[in-house]
C-alpha atoms as a PDB file:
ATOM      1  CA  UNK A   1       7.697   2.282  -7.017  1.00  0.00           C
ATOM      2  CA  UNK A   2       4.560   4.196  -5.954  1.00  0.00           C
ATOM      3  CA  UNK A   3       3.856   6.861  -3.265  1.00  0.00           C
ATOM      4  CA  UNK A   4       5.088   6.452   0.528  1.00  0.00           C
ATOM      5  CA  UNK A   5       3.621   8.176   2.763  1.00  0.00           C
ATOM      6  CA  UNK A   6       4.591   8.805   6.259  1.00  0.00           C
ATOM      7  CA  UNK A   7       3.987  10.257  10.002  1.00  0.00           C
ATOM      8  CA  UNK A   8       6.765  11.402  11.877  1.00  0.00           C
ATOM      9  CA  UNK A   9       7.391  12.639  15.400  1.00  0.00           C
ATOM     10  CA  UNK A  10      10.077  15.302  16.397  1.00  0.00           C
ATOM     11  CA  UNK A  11      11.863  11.590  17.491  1.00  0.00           C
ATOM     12  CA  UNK A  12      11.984  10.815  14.181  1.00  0.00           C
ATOM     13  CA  UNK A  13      10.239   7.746  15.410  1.00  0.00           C
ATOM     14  CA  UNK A  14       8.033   6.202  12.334  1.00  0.00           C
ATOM     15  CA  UNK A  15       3.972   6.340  13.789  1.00  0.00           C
ATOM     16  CA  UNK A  16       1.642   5.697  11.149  1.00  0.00           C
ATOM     17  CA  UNK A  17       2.745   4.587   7.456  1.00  0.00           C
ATOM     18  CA  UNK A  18       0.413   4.339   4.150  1.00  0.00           C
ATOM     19  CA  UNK A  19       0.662   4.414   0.472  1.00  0.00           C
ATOM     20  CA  UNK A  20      -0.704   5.667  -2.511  1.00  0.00           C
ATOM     21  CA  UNK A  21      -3.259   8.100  -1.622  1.00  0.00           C
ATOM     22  CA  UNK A  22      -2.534  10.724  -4.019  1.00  0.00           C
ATOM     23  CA  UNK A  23      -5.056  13.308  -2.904  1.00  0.00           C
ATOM     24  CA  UNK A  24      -4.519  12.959   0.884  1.00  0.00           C
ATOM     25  CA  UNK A  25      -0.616  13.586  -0.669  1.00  0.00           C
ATOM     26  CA  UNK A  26      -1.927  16.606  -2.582  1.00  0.00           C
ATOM     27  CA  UNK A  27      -3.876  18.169   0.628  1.00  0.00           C
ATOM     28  CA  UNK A  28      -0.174  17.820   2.740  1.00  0.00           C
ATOM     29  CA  UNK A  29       1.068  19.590  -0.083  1.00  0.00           C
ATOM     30  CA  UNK A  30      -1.071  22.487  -0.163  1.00  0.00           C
ATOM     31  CA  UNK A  31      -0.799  22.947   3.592  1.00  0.00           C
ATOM     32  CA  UNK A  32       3.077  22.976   2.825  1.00  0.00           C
ATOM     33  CA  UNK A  33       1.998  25.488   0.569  1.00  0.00           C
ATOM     34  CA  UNK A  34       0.165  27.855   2.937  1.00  0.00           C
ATOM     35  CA  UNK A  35       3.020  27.269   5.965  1.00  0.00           C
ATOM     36  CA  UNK A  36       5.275  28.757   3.497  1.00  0.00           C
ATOM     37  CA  UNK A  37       7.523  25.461   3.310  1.00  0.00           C
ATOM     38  CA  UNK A  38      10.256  25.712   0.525  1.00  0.00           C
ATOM     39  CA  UNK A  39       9.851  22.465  -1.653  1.00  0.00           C
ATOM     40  CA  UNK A  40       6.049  22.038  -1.887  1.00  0.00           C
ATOM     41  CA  UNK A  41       5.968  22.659  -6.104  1.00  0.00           C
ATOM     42  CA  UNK A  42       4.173  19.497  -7.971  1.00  0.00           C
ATOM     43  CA  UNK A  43       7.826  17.891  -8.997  1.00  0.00           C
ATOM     44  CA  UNK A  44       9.721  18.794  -5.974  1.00  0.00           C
ATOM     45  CA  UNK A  45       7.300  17.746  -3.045  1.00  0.00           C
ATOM     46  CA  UNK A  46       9.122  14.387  -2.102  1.00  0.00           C
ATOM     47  CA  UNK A  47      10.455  14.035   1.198  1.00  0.00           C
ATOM     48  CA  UNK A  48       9.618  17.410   2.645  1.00  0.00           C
ATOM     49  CA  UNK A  49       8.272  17.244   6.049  1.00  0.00           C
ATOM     50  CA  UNK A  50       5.230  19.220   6.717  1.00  0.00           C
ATOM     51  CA  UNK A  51       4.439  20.414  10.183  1.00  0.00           C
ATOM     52  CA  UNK A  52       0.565  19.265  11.198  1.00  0.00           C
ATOM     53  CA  UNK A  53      -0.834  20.778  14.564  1.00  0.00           C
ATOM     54  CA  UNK A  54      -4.683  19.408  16.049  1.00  0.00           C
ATOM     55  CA  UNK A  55      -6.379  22.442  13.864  1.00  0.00           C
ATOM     56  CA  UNK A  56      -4.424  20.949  10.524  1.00  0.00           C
ATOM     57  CA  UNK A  57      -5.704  17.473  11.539  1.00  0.00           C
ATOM     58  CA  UNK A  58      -9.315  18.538  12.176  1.00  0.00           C
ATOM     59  CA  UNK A  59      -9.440  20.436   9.064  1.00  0.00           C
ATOM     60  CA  UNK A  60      -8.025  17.111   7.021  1.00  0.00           C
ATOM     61  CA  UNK A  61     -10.721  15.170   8.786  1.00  0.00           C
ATOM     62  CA  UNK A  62     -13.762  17.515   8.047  1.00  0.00           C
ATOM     63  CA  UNK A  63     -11.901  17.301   4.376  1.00  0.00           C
ATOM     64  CA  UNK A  64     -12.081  13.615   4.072  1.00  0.00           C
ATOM     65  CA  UNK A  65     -15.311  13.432   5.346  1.00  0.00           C
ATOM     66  CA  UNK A  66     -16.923  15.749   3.201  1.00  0.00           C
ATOM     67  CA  UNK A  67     -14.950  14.276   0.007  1.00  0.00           C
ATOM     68  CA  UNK A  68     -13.249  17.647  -0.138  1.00  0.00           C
ATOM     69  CA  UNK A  69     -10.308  16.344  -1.657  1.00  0.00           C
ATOM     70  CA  UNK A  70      -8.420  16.778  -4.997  1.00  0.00           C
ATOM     71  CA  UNK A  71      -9.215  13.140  -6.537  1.00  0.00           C
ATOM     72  CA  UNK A  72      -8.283  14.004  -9.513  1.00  0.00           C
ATOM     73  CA  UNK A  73      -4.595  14.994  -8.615  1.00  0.00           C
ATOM     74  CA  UNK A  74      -2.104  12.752 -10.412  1.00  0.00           C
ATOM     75  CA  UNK A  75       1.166  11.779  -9.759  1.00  0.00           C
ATOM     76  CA  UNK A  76       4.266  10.167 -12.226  1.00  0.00           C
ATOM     77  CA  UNK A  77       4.173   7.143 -10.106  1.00  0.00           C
ATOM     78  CA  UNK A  78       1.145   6.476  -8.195  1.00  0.00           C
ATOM     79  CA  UNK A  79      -1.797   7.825  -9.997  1.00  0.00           C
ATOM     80  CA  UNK A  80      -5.263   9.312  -9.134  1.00  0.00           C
ATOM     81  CA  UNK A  81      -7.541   8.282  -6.472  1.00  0.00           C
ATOM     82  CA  UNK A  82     -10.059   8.586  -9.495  1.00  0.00           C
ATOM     83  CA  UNK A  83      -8.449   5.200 -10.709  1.00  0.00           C
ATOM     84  CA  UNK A  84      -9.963   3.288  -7.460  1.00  0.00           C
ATOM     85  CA  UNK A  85     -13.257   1.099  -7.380  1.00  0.00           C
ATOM     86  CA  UNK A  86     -15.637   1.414  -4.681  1.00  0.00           C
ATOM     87  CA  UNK A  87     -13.507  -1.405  -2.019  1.00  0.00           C
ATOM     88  CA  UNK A  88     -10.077   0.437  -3.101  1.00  0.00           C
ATOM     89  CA  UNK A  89     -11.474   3.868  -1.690  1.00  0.00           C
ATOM     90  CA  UNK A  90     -12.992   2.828   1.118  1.00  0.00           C
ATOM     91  CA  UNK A  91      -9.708   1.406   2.538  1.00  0.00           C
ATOM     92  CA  UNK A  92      -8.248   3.869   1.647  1.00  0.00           C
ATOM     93  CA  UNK A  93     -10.877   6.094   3.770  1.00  0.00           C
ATOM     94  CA  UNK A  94     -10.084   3.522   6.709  1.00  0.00           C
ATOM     95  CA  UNK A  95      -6.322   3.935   6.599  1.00  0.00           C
ATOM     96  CA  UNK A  96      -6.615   7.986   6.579  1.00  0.00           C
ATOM     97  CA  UNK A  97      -9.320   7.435   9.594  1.00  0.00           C
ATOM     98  CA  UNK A  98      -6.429   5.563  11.381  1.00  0.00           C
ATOM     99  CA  UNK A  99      -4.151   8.154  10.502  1.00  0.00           C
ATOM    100  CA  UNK A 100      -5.837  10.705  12.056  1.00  0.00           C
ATOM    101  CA  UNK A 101      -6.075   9.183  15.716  1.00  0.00           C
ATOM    102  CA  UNK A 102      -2.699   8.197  15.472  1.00  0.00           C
ATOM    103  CA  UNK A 103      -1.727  12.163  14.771  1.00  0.00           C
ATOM    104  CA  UNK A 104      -3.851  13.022  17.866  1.00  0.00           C
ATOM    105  CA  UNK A 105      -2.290  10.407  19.874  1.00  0.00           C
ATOM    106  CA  UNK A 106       0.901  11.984  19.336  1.00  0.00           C
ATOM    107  CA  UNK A 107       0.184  15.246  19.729  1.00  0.00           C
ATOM    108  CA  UNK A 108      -1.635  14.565  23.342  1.00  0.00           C
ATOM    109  CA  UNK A 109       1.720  13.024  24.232  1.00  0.00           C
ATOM    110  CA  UNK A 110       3.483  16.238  23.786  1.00  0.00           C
ATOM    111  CA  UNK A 111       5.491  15.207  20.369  1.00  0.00           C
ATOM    112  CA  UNK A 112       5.643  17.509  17.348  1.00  0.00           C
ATOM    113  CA  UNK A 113       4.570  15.560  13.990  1.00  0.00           C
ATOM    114  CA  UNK A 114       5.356  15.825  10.285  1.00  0.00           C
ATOM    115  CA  UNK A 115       3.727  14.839   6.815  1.00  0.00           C
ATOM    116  CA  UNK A 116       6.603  13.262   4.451  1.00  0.00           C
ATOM    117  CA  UNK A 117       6.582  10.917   1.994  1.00  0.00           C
ATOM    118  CA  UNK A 118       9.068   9.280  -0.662  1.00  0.00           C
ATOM    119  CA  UNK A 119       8.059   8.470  -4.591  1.00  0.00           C
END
């Protein structure tokens, strides 16, 4: 068990996979919030896809960058990002880095992508 979290294309082709990154699944969940997406409460935010657009996916990266992230944010199975040591958190940092080229890489082709993820 633990948190699954996923990029999707309007294909519903599988592009970039990680796990248990509790605050970059709390910042998807607040931009769920402010797109007015039913399904984003604390509980009930499993599996919902979240539309991201290049302005979304700068604004994560300026986020991440500038440790602007809720690191505290728990979840029932996977924890805080407070819980990592020093080498946990910067692969973790790596793996979001990745994430983010792969969204723009998508998004230059033309496709529509989506935050989900499964816990």
């Amino acid at each position: 068990m633990g948190l699954d979290m996923y990029i999707e294309n309007n294909s519903e082709e599988l592009v970039f996979s990680w796990r248990k990154t509790p605050s970059v699944h709390e910042w998807f969940r607040e931009l769920g919030l402010k797109k007015g997406i039913d399904n984003c409460d604390e509980w009930g935010f499993n599996g919902v896809k979240v539309p991201i657009t290049m302005k979304d996916i700068k604004k994560f990266k300026k986020d991440l960058l500038n440790k602007n992230m809720n690191y505290d944010v728990k979840g029932f199975f996977f924890g805080s990002d407070s819980d990592m040591d020093k080498e946990e958190f910067s692969y973790y940092m790596k793996e979001n880095m990745k994430s983010i080229q792969v969204m723009k890489e998508e998004l230059k082709k033309g496709k529509k992508i989506y935050y989900s993820s499964w816990w």
